[in-house]
C-alpha atoms as a PDB file:
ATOM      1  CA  UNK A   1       0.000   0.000   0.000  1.00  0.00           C
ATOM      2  CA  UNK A   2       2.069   3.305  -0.799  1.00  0.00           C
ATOM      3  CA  UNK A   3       1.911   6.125   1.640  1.00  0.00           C
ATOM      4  CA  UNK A   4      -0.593   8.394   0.247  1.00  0.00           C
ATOM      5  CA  UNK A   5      -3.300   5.010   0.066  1.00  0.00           C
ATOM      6  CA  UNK A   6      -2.569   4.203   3.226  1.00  0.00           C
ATOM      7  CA  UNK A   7      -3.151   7.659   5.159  1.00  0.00           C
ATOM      8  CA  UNK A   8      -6.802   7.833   2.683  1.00  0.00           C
ATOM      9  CA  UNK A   9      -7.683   4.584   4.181  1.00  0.00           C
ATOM     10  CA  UNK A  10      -6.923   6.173   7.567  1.00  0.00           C
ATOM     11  CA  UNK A  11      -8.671   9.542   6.960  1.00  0.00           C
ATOM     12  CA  UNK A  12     -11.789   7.012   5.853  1.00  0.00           C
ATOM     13  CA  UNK A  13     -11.710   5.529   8.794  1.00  0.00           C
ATOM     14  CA  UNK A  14     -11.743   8.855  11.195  1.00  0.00           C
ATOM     15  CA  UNK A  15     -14.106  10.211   9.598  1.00  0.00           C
ATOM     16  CA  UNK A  16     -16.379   6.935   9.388  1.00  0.00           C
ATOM     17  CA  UNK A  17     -15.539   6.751  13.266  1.00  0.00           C
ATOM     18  CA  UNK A  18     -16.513  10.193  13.282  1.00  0.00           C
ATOM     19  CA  UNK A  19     -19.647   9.948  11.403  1.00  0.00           C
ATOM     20  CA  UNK A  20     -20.695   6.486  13.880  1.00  0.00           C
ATOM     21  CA  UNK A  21     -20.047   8.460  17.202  1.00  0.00           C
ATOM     22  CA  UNK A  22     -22.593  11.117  16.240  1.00  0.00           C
ATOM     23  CA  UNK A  23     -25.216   7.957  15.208  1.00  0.00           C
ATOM     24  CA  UNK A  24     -24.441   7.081  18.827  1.00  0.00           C
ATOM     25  CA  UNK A  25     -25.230  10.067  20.226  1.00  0.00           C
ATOM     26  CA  UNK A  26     -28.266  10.750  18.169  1.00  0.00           C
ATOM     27  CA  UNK A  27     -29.628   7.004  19.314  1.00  0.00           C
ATOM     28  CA  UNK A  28     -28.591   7.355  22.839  1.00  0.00           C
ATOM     29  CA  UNK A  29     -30.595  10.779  23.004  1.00  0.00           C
ATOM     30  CA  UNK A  30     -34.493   9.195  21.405  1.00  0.00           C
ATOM     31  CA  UNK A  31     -34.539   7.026  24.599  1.00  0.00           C
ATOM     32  CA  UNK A  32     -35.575   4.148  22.423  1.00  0.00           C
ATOM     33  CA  UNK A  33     -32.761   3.184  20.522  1.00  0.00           C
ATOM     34  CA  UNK A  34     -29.965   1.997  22.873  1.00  0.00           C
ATOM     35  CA  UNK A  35     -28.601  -1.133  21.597  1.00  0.00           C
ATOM     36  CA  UNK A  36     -28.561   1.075  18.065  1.00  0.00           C
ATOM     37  CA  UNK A  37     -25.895   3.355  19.713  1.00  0.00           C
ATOM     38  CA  UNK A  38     -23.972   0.874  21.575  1.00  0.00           C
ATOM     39  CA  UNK A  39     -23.396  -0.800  18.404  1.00  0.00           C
ATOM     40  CA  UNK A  40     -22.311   2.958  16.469  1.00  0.00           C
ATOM     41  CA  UNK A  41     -20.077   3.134  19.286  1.00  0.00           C
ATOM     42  CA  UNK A  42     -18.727   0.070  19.079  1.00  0.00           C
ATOM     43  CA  UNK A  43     -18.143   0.299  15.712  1.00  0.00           C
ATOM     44  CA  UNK A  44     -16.515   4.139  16.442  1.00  0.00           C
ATOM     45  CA  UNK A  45     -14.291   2.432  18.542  1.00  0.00           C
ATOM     46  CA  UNK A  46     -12.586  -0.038  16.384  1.00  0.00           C
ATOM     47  CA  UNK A  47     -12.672   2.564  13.936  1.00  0.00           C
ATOM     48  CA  UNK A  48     -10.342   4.596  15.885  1.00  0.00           C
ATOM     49  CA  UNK A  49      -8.210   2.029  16.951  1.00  0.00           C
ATOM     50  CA  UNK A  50      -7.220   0.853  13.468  1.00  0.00           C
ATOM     51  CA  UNK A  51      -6.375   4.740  12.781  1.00  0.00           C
ATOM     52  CA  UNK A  52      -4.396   4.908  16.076  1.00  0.00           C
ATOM     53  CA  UNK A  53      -2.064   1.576  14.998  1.00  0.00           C
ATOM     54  CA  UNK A  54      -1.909   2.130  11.478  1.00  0.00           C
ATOM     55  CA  UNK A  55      -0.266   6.119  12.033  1.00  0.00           C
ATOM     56  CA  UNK A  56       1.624   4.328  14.598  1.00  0.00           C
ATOM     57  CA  UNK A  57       2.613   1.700  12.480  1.00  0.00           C
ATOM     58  CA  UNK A  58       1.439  -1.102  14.597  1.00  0.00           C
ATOM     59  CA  UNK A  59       0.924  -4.106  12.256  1.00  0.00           C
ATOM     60  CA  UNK A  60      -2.420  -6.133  13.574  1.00  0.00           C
ATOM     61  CA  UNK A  61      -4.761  -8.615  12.147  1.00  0.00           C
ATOM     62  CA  UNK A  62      -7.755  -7.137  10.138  1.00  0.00           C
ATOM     63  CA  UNK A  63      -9.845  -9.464  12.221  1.00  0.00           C
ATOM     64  CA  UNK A  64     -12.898  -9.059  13.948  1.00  0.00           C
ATOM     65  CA  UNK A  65     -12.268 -11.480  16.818  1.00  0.00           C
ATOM     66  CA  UNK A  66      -8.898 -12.358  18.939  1.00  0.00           C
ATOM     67  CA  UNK A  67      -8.136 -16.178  18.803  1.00  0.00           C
ATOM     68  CA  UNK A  68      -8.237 -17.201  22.091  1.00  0.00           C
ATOM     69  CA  UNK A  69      -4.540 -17.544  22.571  1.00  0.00           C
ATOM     70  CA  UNK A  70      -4.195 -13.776  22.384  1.00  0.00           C
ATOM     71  CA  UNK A  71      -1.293 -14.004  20.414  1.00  0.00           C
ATOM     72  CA  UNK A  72      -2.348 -10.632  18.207  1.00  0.00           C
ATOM     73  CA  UNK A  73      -3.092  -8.327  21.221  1.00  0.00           C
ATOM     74  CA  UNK A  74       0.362  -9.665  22.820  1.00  0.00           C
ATOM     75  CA  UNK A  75       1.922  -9.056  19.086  1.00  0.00           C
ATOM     76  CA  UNK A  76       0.636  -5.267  19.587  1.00  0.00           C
ATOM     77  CA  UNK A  77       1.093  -4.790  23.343  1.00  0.00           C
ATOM     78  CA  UNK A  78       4.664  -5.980  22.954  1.00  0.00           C
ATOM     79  CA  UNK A  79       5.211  -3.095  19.819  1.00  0.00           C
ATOM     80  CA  UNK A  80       3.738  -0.326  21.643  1.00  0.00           C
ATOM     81  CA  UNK A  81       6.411  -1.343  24.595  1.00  0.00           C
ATOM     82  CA  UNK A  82       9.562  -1.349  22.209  1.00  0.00           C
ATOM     83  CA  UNK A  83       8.533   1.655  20.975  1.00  0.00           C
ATOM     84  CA  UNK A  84       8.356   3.121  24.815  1.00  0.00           C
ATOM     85  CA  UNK A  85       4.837   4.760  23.030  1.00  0.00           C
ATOM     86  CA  UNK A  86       3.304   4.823  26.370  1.00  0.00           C
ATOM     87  CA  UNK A  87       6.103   7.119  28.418  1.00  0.00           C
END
């Protein structure tokens, strides 16, 4: 993927996280429609976390669902710590 595809792909996804957030929001606010805005929220969520590791340069599994050995979030845990991107 060159450079200027990749940082499209993560606009698309900010502003898709974006666009879910305020679907939350609007959901959360009729009283009637909660399980409608936990799910844009979700979705905002895991939006913004594939933004967050792609800039970063985190590599991670396009998957939906961790295996139940955890190896991926370990794979990414153990990235963010070499790159001291928590201090």
């Amino acid at each position: 993927m060159s450079d200027d595809s990749k940082w499209k792909t993560i606009e698309g996804w900010i502003e898709k996280a974006k666009n879910q957030l305020q679907t939350a929001e609007k959901c959360l606010n009729t009283r009637i429609q909660y399980s409608e805005s936990i799910e844009a929220a979700q979705e905002s969520i895991e939006l913004t976390v594939k933004a967050v590791l792609s800039i970063l340069n985190i590599k991670f599994a396009p998957s939906h669902e961790w295996k139940p050995d955890r190896k991926e979030f370990e794979s990414i845990a153990r990235q963010i710590q070499e790159r001291n991107l928590l201090n």
